[in-house]
C-alpha atoms as a PDB file:
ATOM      1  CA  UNK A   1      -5.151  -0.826   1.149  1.00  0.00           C
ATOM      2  CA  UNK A   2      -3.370   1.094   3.688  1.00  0.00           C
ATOM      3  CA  UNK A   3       0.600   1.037   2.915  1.00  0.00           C
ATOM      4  CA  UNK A   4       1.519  -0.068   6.715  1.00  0.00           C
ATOM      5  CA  UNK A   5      -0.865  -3.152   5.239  1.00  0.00           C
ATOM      6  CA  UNK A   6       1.316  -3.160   1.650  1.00  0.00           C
ATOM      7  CA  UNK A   7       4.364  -3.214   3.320  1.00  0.00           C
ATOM      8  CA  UNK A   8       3.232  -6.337   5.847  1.00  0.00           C
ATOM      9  CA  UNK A   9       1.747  -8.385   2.948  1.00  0.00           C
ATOM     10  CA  UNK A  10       4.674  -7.793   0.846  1.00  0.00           C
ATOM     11  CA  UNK A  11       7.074  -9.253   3.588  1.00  0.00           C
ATOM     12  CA  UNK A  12       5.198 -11.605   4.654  1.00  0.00           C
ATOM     13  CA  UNK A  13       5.162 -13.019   0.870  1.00  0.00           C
ATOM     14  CA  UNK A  14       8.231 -12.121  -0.382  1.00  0.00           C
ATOM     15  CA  UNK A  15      10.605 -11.446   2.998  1.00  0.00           C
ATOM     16  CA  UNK A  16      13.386 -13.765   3.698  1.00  0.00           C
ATOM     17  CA  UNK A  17      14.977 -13.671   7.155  1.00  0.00           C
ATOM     18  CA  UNK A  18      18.273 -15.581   5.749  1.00  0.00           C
ATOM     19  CA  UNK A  19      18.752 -12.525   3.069  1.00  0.00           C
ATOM     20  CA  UNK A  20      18.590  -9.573   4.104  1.00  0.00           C
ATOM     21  CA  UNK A  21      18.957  -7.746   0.477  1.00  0.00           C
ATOM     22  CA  UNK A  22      15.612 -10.121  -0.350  1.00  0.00           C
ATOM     23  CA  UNK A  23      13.595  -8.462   2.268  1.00  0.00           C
ATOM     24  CA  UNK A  24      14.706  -4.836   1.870  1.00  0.00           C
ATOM     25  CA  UNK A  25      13.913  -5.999  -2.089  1.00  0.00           C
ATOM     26  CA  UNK A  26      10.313  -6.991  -1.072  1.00  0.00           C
ATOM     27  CA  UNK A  27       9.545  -3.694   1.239  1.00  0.00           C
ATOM     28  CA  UNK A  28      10.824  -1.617  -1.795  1.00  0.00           C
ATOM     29  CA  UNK A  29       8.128  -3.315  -3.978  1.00  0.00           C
ATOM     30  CA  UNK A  30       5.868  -3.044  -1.553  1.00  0.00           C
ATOM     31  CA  UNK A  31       6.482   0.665  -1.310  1.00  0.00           C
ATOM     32  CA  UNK A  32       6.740   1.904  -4.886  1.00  0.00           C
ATOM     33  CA  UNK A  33       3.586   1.796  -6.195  1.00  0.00           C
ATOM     34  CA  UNK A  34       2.198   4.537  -3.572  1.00  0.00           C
ATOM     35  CA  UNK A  35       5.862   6.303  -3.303  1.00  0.00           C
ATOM     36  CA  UNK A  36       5.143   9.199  -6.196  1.00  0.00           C
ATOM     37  CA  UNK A  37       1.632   9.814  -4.144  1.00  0.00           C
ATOM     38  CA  UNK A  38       3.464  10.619  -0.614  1.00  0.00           C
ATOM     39  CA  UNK A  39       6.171  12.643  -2.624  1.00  0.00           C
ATOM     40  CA  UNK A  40       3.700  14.962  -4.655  1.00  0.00           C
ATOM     41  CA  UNK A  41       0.897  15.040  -1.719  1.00  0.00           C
ATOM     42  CA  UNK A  42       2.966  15.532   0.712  1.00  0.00           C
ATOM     43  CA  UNK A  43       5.198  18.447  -1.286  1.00  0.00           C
ATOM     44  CA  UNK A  44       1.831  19.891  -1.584  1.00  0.00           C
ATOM     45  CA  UNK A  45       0.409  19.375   1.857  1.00  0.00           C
ATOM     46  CA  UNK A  46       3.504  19.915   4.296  1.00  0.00           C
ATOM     47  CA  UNK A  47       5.409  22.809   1.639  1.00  0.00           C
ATOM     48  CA  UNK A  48       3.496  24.349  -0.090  1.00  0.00           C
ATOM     49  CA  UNK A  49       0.353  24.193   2.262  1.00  0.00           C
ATOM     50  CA  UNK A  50      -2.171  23.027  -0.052  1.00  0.00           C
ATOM     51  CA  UNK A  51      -5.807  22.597   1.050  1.00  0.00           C
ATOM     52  CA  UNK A  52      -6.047  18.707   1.986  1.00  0.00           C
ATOM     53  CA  UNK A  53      -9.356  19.010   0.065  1.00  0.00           C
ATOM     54  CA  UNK A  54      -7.783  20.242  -3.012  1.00  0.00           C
ATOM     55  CA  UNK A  55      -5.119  18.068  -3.277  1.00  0.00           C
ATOM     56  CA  UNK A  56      -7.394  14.814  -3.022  1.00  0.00           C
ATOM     57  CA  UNK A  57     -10.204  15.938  -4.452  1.00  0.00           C
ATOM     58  CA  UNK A  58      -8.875  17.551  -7.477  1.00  0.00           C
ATOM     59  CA  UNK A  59      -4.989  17.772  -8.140  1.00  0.00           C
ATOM     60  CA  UNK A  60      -5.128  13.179  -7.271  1.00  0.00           C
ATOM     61  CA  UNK A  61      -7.681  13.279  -9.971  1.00  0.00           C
ATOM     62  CA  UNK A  62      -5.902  15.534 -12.697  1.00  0.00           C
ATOM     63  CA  UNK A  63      -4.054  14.558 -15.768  1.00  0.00           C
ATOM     64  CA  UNK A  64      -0.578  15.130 -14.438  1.00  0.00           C
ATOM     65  CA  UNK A  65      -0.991  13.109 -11.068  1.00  0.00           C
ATOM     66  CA  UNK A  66      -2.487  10.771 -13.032  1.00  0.00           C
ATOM     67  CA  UNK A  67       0.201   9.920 -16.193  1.00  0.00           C
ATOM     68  CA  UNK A  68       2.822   9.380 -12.847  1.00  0.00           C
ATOM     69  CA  UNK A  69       0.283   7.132 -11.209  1.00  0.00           C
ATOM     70  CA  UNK A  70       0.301   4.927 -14.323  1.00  0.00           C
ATOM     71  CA  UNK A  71       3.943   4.208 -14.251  1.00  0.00           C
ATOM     72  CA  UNK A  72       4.913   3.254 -11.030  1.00  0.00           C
ATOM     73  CA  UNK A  73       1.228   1.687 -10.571  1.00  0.00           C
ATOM     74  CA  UNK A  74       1.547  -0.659 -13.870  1.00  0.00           C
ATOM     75  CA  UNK A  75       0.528  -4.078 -13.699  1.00  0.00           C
ATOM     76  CA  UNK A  76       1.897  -4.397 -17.137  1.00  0.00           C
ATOM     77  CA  UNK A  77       5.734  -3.066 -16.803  1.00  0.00           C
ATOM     78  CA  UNK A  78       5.723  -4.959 -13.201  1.00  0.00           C
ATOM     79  CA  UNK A  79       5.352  -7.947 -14.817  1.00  0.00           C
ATOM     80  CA  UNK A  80       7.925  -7.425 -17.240  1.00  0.00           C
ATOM     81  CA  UNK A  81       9.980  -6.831 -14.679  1.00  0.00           C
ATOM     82  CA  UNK A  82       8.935  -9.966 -12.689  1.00  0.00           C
ATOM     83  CA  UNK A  83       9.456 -11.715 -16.048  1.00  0.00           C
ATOM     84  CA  UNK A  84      13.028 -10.758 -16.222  1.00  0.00           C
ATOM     85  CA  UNK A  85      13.666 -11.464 -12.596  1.00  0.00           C
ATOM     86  CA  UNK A  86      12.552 -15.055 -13.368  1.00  0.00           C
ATOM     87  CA  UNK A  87      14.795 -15.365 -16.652  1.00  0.00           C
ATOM     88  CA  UNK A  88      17.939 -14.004 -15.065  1.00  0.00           C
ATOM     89  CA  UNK A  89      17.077 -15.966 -11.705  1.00  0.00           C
ATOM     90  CA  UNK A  90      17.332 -12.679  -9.536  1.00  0.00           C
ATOM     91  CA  UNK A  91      16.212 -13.387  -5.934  1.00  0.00           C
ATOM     92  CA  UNK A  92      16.070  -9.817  -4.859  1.00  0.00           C
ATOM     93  CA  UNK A  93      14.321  -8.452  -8.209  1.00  0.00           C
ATOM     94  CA  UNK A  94      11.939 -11.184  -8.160  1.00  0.00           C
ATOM     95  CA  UNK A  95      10.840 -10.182  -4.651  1.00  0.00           C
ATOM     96  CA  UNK A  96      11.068  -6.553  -5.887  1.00  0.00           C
ATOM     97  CA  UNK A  97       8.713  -6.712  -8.590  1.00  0.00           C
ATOM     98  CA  UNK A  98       6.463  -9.447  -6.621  1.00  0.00           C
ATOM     99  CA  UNK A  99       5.585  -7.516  -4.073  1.00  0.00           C
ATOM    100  CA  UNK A 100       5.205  -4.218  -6.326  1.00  0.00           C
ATOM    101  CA  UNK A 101       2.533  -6.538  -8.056  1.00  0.00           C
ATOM    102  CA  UNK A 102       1.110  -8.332  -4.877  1.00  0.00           C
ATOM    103  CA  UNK A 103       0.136  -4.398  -4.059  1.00  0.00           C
ATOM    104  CA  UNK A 104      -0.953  -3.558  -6.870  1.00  0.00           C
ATOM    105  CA  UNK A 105      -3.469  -6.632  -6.996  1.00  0.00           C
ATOM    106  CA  UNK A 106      -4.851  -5.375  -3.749  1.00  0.00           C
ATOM    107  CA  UNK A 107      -4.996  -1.954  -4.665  1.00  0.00           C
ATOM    108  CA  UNK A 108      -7.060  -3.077  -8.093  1.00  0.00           C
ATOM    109  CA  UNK A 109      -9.411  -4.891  -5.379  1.00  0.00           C
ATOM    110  CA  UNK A 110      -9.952  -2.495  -3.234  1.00  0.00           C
ATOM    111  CA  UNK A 111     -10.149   0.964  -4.802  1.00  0.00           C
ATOM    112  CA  UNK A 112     -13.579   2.388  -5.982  1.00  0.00           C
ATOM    113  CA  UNK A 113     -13.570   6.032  -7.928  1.00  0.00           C
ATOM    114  CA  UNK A 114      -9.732   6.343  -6.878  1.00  0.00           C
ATOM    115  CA  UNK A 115      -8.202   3.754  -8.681  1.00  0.00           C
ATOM    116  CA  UNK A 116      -5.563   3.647 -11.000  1.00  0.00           C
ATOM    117  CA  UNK A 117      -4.346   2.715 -14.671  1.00  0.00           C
ATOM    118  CA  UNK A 118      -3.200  -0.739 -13.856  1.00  0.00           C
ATOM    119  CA  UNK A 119      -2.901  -1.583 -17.351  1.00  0.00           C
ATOM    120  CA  UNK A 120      -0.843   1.382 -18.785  1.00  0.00           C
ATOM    121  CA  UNK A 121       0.659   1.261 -21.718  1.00  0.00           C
ATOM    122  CA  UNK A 122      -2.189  -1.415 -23.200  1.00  0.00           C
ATOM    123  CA  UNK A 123      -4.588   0.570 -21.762  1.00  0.00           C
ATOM    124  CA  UNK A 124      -5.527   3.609 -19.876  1.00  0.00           C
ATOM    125  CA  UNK A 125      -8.903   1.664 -18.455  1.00  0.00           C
ATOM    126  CA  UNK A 126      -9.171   2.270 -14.690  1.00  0.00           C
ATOM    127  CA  UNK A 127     -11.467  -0.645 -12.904  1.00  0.00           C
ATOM    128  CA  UNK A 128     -13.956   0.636 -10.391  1.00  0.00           C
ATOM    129  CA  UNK A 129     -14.077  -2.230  -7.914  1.00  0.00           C
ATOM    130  CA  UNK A 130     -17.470  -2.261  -5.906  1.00  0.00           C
ATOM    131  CA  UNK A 131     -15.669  -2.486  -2.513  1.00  0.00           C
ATOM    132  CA  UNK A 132     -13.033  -0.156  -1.320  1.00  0.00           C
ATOM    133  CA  UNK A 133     -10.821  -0.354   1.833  1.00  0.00           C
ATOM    134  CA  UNK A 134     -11.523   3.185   2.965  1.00  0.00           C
ATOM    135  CA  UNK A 135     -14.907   4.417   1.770  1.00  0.00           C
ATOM    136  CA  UNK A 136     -17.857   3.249   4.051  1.00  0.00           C
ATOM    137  CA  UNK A 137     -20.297   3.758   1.007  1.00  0.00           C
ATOM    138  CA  UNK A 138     -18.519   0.606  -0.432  1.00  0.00           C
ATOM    139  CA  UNK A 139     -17.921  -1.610   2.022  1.00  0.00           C
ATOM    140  CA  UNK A 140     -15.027  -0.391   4.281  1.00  0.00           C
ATOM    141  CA  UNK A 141     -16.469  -1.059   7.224  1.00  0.00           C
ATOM    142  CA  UNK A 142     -16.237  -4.690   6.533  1.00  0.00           C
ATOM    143  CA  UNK A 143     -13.008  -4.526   4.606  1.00  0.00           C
ATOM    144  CA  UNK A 144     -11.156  -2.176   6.853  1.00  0.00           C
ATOM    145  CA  UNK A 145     -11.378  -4.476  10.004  1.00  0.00           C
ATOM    146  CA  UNK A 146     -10.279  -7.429   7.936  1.00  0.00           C
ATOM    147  CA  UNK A 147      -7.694  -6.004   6.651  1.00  0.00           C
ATOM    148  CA  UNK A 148      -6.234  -4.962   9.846  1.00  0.00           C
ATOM    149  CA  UNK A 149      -7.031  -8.615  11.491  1.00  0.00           C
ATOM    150  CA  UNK A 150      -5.162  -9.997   8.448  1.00  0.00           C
ATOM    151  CA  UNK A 151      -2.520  -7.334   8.838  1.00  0.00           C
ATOM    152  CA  UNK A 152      -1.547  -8.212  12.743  1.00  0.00           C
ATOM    153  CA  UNK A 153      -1.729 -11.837  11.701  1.00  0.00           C
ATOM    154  CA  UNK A 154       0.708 -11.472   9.443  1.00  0.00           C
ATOM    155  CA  UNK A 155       2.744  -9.364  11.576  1.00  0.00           C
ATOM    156  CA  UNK A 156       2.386 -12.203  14.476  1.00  0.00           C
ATOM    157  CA  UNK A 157       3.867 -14.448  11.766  1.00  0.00           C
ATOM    158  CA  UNK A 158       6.680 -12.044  10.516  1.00  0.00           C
ATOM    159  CA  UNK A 159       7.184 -11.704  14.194  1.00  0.00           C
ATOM    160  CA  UNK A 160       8.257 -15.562  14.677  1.00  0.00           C
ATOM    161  CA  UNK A 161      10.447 -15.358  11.416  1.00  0.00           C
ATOM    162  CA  UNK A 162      12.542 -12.432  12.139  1.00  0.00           C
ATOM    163  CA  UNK A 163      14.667 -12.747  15.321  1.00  0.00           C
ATOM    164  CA  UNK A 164      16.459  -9.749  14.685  1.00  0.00           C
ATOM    165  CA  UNK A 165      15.767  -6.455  16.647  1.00  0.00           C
ATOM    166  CA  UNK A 166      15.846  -4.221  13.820  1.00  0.00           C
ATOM    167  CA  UNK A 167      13.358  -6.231  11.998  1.00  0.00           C
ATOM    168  CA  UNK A 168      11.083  -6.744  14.882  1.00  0.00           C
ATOM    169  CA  UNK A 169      11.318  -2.740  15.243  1.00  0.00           C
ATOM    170  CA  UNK A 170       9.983  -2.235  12.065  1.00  0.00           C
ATOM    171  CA  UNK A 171       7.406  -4.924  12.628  1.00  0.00           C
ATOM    172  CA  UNK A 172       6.094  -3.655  15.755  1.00  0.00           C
ATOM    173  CA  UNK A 173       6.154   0.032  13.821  1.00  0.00           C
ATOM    174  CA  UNK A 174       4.000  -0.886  11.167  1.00  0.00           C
ATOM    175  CA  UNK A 175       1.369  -3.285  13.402  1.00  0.00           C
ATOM    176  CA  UNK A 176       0.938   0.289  15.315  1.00  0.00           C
ATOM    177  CA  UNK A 177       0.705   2.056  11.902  1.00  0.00           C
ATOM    178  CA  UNK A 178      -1.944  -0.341  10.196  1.00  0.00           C
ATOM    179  CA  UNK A 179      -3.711  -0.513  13.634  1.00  0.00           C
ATOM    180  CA  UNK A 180      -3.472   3.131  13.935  1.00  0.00           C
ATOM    181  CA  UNK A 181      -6.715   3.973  12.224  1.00  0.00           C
ATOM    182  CA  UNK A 182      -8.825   2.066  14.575  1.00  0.00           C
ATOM    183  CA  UNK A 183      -7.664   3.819  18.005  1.00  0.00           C
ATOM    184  CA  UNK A 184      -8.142   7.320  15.622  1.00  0.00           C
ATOM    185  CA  UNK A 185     -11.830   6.207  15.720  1.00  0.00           C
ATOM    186  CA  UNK A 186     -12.416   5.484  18.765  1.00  0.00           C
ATOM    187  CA  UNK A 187     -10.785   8.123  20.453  1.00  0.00           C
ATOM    188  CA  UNK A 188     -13.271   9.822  17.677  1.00  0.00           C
ATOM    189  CA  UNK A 189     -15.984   8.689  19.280  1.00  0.00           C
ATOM    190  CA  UNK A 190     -15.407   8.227  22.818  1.00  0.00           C
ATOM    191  CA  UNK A 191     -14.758  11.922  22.437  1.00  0.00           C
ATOM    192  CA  UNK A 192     -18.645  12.381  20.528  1.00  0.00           C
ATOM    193  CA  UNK A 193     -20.104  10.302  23.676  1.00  0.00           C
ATOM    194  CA  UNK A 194     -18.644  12.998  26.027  1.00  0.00           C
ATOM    195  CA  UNK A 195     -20.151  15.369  24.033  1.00  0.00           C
ATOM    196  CA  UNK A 196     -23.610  14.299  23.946  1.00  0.00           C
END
C-alpha cells in the first residue's frame, strides 16, 4: 500500500482522539516499517542523484537494502513488541506496534516481486502475493481504486473523531496524498487525448 494509506489505516485502528500520545503512537507504527526506504531512497535520489531506475530496480533489491528491510519490516519482532505492550498494559506501545503490524499485514497482501522478509529472524522467506497495489500486471487496477475508496472512507471517519484543527490538517493532507495518484493519471491522460 501507499504510506498516505498506512498512515490512515493505522489511525483509524489504533488513533485515539482523547490521547494524544496514543495517536502520535499509532502514526509512528504506521510509519516505521517504510521509514529506512524514504531515508536510503531518498539519500540516493535527492543527494546523491541516483538514477530512479537504479535505485528501484537494483540497489531496493540488493543484499544491504534488503538485511535493513527485514528489521524494521518484521512481523516477528513486531509482535514481540505487541506482546510486551500487552503484558506491561502500555496504551501507546500497544498502538505503536499495532499499527507497525496492521502495515505490515497489508504490505504482505499486497506486494508481488517487491516484498519483504516478514518473518526475519525465523526466516528469510519473502511471500510473493498474486495481487499488488501498484503493478497493473497483478491486479492494481482493481486494488489501487479500492484502496483509495477505503482510504477517504476512513479519512471521512477520522474526520468526525478528531475535532481538533491540527488533526483535521493532517487528515485533509494525507486524503490529498493517498488521492494524489489518481489526479497524476488523469492529468496523464487528459494530456495523451490532447495529443492525439
Amino acid at each position: 500500500m501507499n504510506t498516505p494509506a498506512h498512515l490512515i489505516f493505522g489511525l483509524a485502528a489504533f488513533g485515539r482522539a482523547d490521547f494524544p500520545k496514543v495517536t502520535a503512537a499509532a502514526l509512528a507504527g504506521a510509519m516505521i516499517p517504510d521509514l529506512s526506504l524514504y531515508l536510503i531512497a531518498g539519500t540516493h535520489l535527492f543527494v546523491l542523484g541516483t538514477d530512479p531506475q537504479v535505485v528501484f530496480g537494483q540497489m531496493y533489491f540488493s543484499d544491504a537494502w534488503q538485511s535493513i528491510f527485514r528489521v524494521d519490516n518484521s512481523i516477528v519482532l513486531w509482535g514481540i513488541g505487541l506482546a510486551l505492550a500487552l503484558a506491561t498494559r502500555s496504551v501507546w506501545a500497544f498502538a505503536l506496534c499495532g499499527a507497525a503490524l496492521l502495515h505490515l499485514s497489508l504490505d504482505f497482501l499486497l506486494h508481488h516481486d517487491d516484498g519483504r522478509a516478514h518473518f526475519w529472524p525465523i526466516s528469510n522467506w519473502i511471500f510473493q502475493s498474486p495481487v499488488s497495489y501498484w503493478d497493473r500486471d497483478h491486479h492494481a487496477g482493481l486494488v489501487g481504486p479500492i484502496e483509495i475508496g477505503v482510504s477517504i472512507a476512513f479519512c471521512a471517519l477520522l474526520w468526525r473523531r478528531f475535532v481538533g484543527l491540527r488533526m483535521r490538517v493532517l487528515i485533509v493532507i494525507l486524503a490529498l496524498l493517498e488521492a494524489a495518484p489518481v489526479f497524476v493519471w488523469l492529468f496523464i491522460f487528459a494530456r495523451d487525448q490532447t495529443v492525439v
